[in-house]
PDB file of N, CA and C in Angstrom:
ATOM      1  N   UNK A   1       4.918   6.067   0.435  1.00  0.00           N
ATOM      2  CA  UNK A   1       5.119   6.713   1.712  1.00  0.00           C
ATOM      3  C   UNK A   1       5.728   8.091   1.496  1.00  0.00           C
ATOM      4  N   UNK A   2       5.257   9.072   2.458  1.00  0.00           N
ATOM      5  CA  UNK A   2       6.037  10.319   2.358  1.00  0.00           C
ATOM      6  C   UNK A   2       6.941  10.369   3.531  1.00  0.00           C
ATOM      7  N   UNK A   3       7.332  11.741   3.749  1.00  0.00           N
ATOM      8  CA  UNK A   3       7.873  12.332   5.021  1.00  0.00           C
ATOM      9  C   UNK A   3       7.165  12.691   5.656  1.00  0.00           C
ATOM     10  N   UNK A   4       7.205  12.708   7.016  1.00  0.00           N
ATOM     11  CA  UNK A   4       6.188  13.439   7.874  1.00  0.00           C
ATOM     12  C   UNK A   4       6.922  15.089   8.443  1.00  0.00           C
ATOM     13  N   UNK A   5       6.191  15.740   8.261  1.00  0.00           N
ATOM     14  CA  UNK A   5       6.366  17.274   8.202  1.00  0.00           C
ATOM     15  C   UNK A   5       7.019  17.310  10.061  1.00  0.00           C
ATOM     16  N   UNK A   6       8.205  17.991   9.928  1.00  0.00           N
ATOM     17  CA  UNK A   6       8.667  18.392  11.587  1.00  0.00           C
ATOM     18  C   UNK A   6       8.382  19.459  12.231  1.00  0.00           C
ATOM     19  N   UNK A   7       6.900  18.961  12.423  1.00  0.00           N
ATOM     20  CA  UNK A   7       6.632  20.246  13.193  1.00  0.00           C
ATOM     21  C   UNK A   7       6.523  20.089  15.173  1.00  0.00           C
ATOM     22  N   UNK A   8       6.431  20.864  15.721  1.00  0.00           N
ATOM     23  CA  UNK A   8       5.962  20.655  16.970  1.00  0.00           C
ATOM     24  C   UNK A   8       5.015  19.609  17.679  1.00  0.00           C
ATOM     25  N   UNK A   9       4.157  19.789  17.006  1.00  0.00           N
ATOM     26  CA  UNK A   9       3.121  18.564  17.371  1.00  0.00           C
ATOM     27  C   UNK A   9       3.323  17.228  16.644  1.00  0.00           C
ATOM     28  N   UNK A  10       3.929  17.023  15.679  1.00  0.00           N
ATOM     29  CA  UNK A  10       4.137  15.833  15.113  1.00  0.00           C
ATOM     30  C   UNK A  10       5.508  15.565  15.837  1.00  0.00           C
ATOM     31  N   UNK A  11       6.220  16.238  16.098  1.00  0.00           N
ATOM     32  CA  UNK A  11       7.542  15.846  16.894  1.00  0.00           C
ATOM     33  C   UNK A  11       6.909  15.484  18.292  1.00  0.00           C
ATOM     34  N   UNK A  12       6.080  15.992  19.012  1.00  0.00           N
ATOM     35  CA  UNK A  12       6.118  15.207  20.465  1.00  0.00           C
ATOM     36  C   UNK A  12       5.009  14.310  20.411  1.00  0.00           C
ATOM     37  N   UNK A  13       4.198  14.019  19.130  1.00  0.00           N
ATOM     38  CA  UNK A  13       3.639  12.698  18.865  1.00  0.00           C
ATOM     39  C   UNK A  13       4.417  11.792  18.979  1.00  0.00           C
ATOM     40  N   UNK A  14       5.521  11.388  18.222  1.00  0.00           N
ATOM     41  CA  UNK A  14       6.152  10.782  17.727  1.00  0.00           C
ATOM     42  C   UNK A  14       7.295  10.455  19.065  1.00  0.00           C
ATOM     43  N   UNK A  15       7.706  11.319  20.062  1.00  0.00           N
ATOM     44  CA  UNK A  15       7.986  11.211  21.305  1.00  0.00           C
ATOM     45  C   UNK A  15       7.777  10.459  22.225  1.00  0.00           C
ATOM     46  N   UNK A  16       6.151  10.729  22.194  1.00  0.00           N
ATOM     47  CA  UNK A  16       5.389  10.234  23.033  1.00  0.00           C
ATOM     48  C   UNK A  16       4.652   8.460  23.113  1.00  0.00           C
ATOM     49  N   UNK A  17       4.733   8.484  21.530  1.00  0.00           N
ATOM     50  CA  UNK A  17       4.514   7.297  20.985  1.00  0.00           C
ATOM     51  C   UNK A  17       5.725   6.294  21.559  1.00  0.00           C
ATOM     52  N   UNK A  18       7.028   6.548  21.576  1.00  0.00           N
ATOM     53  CA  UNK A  18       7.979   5.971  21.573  1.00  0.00           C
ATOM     54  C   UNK A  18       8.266   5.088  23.331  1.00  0.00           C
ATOM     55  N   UNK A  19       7.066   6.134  23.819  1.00  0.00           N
ATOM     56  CA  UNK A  19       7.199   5.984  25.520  1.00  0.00           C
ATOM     57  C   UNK A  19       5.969   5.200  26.292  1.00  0.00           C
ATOM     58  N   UNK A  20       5.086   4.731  24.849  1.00  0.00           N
ATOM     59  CA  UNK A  20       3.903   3.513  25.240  1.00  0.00           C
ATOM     60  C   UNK A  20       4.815   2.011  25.018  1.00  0.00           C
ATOM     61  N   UNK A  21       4.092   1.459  26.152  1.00  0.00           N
ATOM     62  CA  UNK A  21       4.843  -0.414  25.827  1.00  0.00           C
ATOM     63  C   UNK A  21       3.680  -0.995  24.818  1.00  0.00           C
ATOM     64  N   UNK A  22       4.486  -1.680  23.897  1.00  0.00           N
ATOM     65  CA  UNK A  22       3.986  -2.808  23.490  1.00  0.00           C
ATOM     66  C   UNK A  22       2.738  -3.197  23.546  1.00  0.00           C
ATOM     67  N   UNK A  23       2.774  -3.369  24.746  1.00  0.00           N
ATOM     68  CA  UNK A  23       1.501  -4.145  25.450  1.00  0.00           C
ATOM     69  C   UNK A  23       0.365  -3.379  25.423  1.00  0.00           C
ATOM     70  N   UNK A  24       0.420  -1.637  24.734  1.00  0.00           N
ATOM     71  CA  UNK A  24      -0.652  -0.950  25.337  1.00  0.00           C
ATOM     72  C   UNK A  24      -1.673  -1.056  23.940  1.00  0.00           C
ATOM     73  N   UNK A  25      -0.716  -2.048  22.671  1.00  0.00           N
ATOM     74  CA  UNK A  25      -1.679  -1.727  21.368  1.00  0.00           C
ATOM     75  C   UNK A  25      -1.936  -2.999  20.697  1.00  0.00           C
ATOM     76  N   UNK A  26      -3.252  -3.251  20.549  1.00  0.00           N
ATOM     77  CA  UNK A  26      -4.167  -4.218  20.162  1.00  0.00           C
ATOM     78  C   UNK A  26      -4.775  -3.963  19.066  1.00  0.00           C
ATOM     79  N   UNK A  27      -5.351  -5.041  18.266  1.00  0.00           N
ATOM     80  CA  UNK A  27      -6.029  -5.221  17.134  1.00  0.00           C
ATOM     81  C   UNK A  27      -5.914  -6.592  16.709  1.00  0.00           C
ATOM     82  N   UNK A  28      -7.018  -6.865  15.849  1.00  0.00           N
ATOM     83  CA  UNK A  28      -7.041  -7.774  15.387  1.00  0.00           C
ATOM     84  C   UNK A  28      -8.186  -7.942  13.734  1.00  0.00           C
ATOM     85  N   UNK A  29      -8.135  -6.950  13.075  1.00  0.00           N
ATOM     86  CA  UNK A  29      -8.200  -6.061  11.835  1.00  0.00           C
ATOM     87  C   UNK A  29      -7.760  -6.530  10.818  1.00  0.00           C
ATOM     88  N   UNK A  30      -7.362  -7.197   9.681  1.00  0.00           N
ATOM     89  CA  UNK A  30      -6.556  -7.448   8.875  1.00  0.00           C
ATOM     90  C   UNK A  30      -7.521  -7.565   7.563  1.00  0.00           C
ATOM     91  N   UNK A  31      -6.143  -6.757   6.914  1.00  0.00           N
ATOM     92  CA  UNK A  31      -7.067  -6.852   5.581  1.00  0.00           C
ATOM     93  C   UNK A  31      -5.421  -7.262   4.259  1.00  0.00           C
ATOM     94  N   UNK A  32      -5.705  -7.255   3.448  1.00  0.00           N
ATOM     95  CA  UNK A  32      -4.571  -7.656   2.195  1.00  0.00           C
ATOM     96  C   UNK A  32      -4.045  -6.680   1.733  1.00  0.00           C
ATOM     97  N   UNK A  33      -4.274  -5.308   2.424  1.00  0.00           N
ATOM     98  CA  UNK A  33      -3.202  -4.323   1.683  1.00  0.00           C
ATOM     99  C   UNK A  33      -3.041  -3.483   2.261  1.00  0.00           C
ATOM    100  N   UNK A  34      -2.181  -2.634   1.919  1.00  0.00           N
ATOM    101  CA  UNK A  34      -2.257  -1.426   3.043  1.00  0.00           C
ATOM    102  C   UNK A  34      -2.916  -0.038   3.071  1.00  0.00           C
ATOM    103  N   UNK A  35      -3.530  -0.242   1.620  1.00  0.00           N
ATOM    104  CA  UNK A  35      -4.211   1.060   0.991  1.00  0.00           C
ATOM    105  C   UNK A  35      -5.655   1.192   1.402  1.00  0.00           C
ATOM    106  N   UNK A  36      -6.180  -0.532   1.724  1.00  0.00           N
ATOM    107  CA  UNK A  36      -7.602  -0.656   2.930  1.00  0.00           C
ATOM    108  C   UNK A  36      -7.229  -0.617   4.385  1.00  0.00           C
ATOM    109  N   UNK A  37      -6.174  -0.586   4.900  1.00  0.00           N
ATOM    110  CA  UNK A  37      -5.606  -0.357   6.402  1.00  0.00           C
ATOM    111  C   UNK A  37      -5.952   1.058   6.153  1.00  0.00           C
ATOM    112  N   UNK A  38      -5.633   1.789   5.378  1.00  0.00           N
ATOM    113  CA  UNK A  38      -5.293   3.007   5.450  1.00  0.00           C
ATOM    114  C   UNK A  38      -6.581   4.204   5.296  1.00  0.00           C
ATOM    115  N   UNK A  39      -7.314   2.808   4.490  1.00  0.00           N
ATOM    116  CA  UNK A  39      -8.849   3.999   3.999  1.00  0.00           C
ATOM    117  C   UNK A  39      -9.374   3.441   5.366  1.00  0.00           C
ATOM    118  N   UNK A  40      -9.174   2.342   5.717  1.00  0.00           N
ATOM    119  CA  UNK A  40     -10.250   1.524   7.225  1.00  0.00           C
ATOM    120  C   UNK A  40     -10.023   3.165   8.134  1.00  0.00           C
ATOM    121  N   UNK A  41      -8.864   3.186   8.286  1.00  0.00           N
ATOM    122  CA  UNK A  41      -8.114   3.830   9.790  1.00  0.00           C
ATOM    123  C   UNK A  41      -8.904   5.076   9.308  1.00  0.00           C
ATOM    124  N   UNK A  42      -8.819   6.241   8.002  1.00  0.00           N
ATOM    125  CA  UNK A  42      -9.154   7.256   7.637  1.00  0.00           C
ATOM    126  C   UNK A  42     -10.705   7.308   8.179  1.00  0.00           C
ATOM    127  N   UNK A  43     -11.428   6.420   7.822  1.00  0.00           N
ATOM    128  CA  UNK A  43     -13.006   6.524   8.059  1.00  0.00           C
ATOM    129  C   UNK A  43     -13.082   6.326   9.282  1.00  0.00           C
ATOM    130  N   UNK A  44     -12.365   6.039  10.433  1.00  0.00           N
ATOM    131  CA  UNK A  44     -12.463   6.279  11.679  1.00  0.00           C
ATOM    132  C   UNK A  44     -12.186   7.086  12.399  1.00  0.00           C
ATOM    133  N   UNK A  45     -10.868   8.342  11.511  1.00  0.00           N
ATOM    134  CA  UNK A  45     -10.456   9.275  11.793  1.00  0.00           C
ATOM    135  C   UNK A  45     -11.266  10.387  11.558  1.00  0.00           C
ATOM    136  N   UNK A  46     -11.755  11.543  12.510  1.00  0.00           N
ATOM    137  CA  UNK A  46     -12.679  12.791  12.231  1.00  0.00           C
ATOM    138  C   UNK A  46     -11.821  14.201  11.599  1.00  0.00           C
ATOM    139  N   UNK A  47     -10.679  13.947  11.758  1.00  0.00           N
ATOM    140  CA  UNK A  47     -10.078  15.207  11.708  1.00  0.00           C
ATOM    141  C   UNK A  47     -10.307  15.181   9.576  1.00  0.00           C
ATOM    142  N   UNK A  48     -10.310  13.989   8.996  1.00  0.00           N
ATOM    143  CA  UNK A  48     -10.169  13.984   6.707  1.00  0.00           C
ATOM    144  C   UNK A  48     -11.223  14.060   6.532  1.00  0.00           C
ATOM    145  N   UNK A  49     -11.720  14.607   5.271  1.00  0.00           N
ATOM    146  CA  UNK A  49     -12.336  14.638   4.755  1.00  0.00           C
ATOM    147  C   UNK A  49     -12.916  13.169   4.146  1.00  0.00           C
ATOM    148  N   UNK A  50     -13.717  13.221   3.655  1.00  0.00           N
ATOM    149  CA  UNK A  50     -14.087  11.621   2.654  1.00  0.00           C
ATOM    150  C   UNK A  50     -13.207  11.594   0.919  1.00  0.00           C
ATOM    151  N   UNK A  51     -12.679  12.540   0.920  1.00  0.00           N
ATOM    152  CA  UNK A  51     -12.179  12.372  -0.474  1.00  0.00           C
ATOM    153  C   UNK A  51     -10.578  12.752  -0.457  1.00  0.00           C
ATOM    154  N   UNK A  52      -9.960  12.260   1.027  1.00  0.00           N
ATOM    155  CA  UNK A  52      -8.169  12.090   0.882  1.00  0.00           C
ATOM    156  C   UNK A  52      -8.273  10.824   0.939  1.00  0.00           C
ATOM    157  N   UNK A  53      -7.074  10.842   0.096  1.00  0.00           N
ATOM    158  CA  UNK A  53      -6.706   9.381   0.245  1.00  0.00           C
ATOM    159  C   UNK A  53      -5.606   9.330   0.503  1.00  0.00           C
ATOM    160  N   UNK A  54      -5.546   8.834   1.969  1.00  0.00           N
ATOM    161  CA  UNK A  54      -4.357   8.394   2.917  1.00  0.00           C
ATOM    162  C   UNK A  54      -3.150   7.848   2.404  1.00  0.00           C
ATOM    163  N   UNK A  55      -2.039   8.528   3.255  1.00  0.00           N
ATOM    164  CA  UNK A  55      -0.987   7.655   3.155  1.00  0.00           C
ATOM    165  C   UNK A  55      -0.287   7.302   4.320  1.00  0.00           C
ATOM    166  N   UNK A  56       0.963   6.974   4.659  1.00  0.00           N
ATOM    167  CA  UNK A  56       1.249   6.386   5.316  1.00  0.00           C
ATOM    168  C   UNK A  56       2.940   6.548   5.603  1.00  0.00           C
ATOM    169  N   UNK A  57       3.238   6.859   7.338  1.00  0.00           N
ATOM    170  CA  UNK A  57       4.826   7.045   7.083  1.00  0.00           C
ATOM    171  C   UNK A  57       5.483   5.822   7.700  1.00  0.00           C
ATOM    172  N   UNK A  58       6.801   5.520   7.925  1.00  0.00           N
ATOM    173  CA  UNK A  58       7.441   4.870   8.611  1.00  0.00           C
ATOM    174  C   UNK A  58       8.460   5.485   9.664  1.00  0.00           C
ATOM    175  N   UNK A  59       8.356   5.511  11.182  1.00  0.00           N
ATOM    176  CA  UNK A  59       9.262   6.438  11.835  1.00  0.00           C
ATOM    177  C   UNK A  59      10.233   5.584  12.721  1.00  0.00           C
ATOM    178  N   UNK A  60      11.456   5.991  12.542  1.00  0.00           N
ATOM    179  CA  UNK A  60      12.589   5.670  13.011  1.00  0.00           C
ATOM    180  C   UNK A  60      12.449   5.318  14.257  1.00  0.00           C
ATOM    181  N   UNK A  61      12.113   4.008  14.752  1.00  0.00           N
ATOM    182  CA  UNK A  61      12.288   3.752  16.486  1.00  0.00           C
ATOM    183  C   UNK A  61      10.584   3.678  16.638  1.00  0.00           C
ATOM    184  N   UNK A  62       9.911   2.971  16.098  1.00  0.00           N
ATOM    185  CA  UNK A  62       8.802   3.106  16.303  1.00  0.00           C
ATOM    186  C   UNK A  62       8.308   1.852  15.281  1.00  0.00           C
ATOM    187  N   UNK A  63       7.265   0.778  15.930  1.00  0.00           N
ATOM    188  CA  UNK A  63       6.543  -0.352  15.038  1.00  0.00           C
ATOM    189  C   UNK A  63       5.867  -0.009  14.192  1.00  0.00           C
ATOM    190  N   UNK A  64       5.701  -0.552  13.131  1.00  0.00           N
ATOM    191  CA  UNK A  64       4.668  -0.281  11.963  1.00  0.00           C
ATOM    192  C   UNK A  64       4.547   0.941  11.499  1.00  0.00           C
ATOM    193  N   UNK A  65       3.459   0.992  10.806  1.00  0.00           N
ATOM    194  CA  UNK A  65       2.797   2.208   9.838  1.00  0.00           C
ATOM    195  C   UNK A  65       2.299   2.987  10.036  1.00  0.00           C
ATOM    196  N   UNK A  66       2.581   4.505   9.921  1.00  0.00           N
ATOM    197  CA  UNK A  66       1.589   5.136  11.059  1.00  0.00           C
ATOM    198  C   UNK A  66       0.689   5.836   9.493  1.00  0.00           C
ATOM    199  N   UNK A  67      -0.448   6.902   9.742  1.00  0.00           N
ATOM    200  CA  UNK A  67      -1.026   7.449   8.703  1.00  0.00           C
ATOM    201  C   UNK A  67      -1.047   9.115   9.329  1.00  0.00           C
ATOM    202  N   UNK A  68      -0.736   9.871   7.782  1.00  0.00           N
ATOM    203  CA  UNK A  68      -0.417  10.742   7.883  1.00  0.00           C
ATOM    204  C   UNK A  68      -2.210  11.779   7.539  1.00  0.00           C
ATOM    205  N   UNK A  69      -2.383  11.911   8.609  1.00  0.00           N
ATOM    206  CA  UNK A  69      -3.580  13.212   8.634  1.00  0.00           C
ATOM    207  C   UNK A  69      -3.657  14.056   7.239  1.00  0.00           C
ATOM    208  N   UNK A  70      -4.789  14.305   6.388  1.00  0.00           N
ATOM    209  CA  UNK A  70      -4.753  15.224   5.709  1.00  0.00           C
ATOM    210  C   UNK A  70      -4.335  17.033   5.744  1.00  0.00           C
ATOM    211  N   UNK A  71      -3.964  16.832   7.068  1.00  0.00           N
ATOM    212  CA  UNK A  71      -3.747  18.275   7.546  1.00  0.00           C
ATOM    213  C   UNK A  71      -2.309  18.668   7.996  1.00  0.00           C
ATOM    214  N   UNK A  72      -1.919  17.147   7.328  1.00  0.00           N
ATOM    215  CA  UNK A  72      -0.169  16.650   7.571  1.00  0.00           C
ATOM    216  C   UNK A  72       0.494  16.411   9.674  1.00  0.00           C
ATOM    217  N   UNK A  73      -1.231  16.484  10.102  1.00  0.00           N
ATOM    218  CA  UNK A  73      -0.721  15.516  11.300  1.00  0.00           C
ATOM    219  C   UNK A  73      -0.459  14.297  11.446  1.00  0.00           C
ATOM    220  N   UNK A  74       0.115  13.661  12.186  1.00  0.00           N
ATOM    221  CA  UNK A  74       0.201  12.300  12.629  1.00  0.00           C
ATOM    222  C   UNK A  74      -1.001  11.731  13.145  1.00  0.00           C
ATOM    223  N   UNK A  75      -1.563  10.727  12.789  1.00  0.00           N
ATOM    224  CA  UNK A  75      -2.791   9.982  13.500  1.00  0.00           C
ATOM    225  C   UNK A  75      -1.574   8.855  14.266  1.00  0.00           C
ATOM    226  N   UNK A  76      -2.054   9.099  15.415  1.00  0.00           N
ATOM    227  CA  UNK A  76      -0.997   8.452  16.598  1.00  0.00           C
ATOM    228  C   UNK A  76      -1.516   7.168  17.114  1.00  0.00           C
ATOM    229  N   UNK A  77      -2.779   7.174  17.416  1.00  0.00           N
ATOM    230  CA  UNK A  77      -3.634   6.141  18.241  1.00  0.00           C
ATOM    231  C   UNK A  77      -3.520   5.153  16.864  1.00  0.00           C
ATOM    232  N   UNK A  78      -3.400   5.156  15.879  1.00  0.00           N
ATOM    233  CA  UNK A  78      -3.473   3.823  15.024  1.00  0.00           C
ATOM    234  C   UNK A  78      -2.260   3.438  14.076  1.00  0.00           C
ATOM    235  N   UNK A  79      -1.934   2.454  13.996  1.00  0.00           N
ATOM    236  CA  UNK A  79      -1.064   2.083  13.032  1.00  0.00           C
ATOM    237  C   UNK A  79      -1.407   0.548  12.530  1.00  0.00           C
ATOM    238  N   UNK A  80      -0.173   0.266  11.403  1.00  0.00           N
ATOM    239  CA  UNK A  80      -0.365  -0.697  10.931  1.00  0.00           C
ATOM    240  C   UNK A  80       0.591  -1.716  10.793  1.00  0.00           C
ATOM    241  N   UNK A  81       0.325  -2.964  10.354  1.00  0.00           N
ATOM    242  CA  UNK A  81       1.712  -3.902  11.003  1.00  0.00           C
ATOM    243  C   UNK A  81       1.440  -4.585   9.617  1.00  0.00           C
ATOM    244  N   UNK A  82       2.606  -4.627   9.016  1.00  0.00           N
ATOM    245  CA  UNK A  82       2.708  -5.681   8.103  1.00  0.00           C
ATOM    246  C   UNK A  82       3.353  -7.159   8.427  1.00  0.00           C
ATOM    247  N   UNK A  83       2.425  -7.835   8.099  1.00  0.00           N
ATOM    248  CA  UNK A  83       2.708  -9.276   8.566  1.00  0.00           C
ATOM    249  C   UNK A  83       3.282 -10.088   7.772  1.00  0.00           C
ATOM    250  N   UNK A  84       3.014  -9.617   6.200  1.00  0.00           N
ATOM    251  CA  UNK A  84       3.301 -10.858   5.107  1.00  0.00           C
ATOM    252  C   UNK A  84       2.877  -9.698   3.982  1.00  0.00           C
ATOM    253  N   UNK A  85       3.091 -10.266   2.738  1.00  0.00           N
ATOM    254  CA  UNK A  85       2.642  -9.327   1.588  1.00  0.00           C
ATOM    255  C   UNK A  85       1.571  -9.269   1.353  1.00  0.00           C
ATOM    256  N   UNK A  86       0.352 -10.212   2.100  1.00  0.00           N
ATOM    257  CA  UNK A  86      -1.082  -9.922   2.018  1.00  0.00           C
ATOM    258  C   UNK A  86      -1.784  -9.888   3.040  1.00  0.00           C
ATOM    259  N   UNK A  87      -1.184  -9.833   4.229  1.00  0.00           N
ATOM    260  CA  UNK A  87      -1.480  -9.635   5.437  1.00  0.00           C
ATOM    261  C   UNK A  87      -0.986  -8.312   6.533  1.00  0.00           C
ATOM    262  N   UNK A  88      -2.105  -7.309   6.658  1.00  0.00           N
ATOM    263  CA  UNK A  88      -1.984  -6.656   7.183  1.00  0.00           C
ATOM    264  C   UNK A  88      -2.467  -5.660   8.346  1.00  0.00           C
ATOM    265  N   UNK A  89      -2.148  -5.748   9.437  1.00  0.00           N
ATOM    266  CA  UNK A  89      -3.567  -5.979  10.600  1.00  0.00           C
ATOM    267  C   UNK A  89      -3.117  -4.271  11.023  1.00  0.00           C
ATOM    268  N   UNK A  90      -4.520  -3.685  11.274  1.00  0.00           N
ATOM    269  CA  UNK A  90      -4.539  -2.367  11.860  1.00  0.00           C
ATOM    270  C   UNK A  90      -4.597  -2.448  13.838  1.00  0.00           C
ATOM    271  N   UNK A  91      -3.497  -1.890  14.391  1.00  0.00           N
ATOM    272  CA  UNK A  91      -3.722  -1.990  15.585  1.00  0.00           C
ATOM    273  C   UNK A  91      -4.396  -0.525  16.222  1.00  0.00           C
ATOM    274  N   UNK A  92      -4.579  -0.830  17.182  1.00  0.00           N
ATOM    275  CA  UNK A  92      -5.098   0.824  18.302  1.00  0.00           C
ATOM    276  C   UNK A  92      -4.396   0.691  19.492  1.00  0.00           C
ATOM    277  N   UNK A  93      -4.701   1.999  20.158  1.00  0.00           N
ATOM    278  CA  UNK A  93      -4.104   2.036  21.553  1.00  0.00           C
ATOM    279  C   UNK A  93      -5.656   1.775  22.313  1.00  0.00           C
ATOM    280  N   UNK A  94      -5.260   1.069  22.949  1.00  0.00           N
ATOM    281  CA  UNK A  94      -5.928   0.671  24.377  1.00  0.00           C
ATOM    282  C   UNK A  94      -6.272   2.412  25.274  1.00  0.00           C
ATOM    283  N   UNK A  95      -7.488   1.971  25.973  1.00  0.00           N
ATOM    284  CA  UNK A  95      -7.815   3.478  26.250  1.00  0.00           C
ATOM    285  C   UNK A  95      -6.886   3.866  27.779  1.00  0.00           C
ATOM    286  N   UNK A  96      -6.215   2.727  28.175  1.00  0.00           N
ATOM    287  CA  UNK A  96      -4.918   3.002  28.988  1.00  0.00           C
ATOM    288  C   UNK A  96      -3.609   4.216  28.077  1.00  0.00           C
ATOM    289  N   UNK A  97      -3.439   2.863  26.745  1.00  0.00           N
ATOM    290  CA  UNK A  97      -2.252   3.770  25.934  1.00  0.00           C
ATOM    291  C   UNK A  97      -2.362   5.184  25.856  1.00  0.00           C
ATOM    292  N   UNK A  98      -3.753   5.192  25.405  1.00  0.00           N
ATOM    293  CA  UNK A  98      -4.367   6.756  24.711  1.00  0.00           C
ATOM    294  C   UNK A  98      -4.131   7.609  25.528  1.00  0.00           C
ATOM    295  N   UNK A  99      -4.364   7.418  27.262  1.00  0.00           N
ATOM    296  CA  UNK A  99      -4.647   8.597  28.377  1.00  0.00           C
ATOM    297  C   UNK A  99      -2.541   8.640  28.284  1.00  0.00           C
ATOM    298  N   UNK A 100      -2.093   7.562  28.250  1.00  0.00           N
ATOM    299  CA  UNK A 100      -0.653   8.059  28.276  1.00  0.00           C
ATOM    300  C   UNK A 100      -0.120   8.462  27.593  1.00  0.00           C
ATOM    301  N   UNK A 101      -0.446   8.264  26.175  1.00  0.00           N
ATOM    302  CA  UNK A 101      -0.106   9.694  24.911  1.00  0.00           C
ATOM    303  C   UNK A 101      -0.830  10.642  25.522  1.00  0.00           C
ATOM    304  N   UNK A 102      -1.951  11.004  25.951  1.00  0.00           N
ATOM    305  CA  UNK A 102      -2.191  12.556  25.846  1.00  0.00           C
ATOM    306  C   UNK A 102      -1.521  13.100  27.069  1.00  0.00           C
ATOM    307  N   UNK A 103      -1.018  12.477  28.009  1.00  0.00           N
ATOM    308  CA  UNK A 103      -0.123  12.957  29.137  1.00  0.00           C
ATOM    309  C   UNK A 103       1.094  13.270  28.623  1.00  0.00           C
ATOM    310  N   UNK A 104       2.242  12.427  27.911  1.00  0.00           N
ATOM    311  CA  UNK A 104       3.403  12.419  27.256  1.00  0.00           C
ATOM    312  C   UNK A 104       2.924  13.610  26.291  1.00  0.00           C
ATOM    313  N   UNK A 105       2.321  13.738  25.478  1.00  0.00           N
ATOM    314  CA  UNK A 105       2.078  14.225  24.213  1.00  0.00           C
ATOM    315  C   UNK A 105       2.015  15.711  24.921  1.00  0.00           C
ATOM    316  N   UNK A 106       1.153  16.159  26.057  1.00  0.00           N
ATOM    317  CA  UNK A 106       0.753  17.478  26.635  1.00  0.00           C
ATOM    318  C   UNK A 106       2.601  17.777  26.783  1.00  0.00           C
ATOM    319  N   UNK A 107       2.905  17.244  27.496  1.00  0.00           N
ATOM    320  CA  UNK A 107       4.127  17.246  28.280  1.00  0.00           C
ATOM    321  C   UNK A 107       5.606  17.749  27.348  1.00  0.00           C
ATOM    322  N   UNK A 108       5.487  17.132  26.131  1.00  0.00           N
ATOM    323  CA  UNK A 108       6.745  17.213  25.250  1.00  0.00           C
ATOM    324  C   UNK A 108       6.143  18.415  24.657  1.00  0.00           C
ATOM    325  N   UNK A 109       4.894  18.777  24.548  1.00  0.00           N
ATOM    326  CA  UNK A 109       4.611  20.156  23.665  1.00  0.00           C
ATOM    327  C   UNK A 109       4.896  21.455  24.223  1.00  0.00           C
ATOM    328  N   UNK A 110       4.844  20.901  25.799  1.00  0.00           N
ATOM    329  CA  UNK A 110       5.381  22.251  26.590  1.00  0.00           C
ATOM    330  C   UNK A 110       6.589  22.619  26.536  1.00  0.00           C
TER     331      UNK A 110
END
């Protein structure tokens, strides 16, 4: 795991994230490690290339794993939950969650 860079937009990600319930993130994904959570989530993500290989932060006040963008953004809509040492399920935001990060997310950037 690294640090995630404090910038503006990764700070009111990380804001905004903090201000979805529970309830707004689903999955049911699981794979045995976190390095296939991480390539899964990447190949769904448009912003990387095909030849980063993802990593992954942990943020203070916030569930699971999030993955850190090759461009050192936060990928917000996905994370990961470790369940056990070989169990590890990728969740998403619900397209409820999503419209309320990009409301929160607009909002803290202003």
């Amino acid at each position: 795991m690294i640090n995630l860079a404090a910038t503006k937009e990764n700070n009111a990600l990380v804001s905004a994230i903090k201000k979805i319930s529970q309830t707004k993130w689903v999955g049911n994904t699981v794979h045995d490690s976190m390095d296939k959570c991480l390539t899964a989530i990447n190949l769904e993500c448009c912003k990387n290339s095909g030849w980063y290989s993802p990593v992954c932060v942990r943020i203070a006040g916030l569930t699971g794993f999030y993955m850190v963008n090759e461009d050192g953004s936060l990928c917000a809509d996905y994370r990961v939950i470790k369940e056990d040492d070989k169990k590890f399920r990728i969740e998403t935001l619900t397209p409820t969650g999503y419209n309320e990060l990009e409301q929160y997310y607009i909002r803290f950037c202003s």
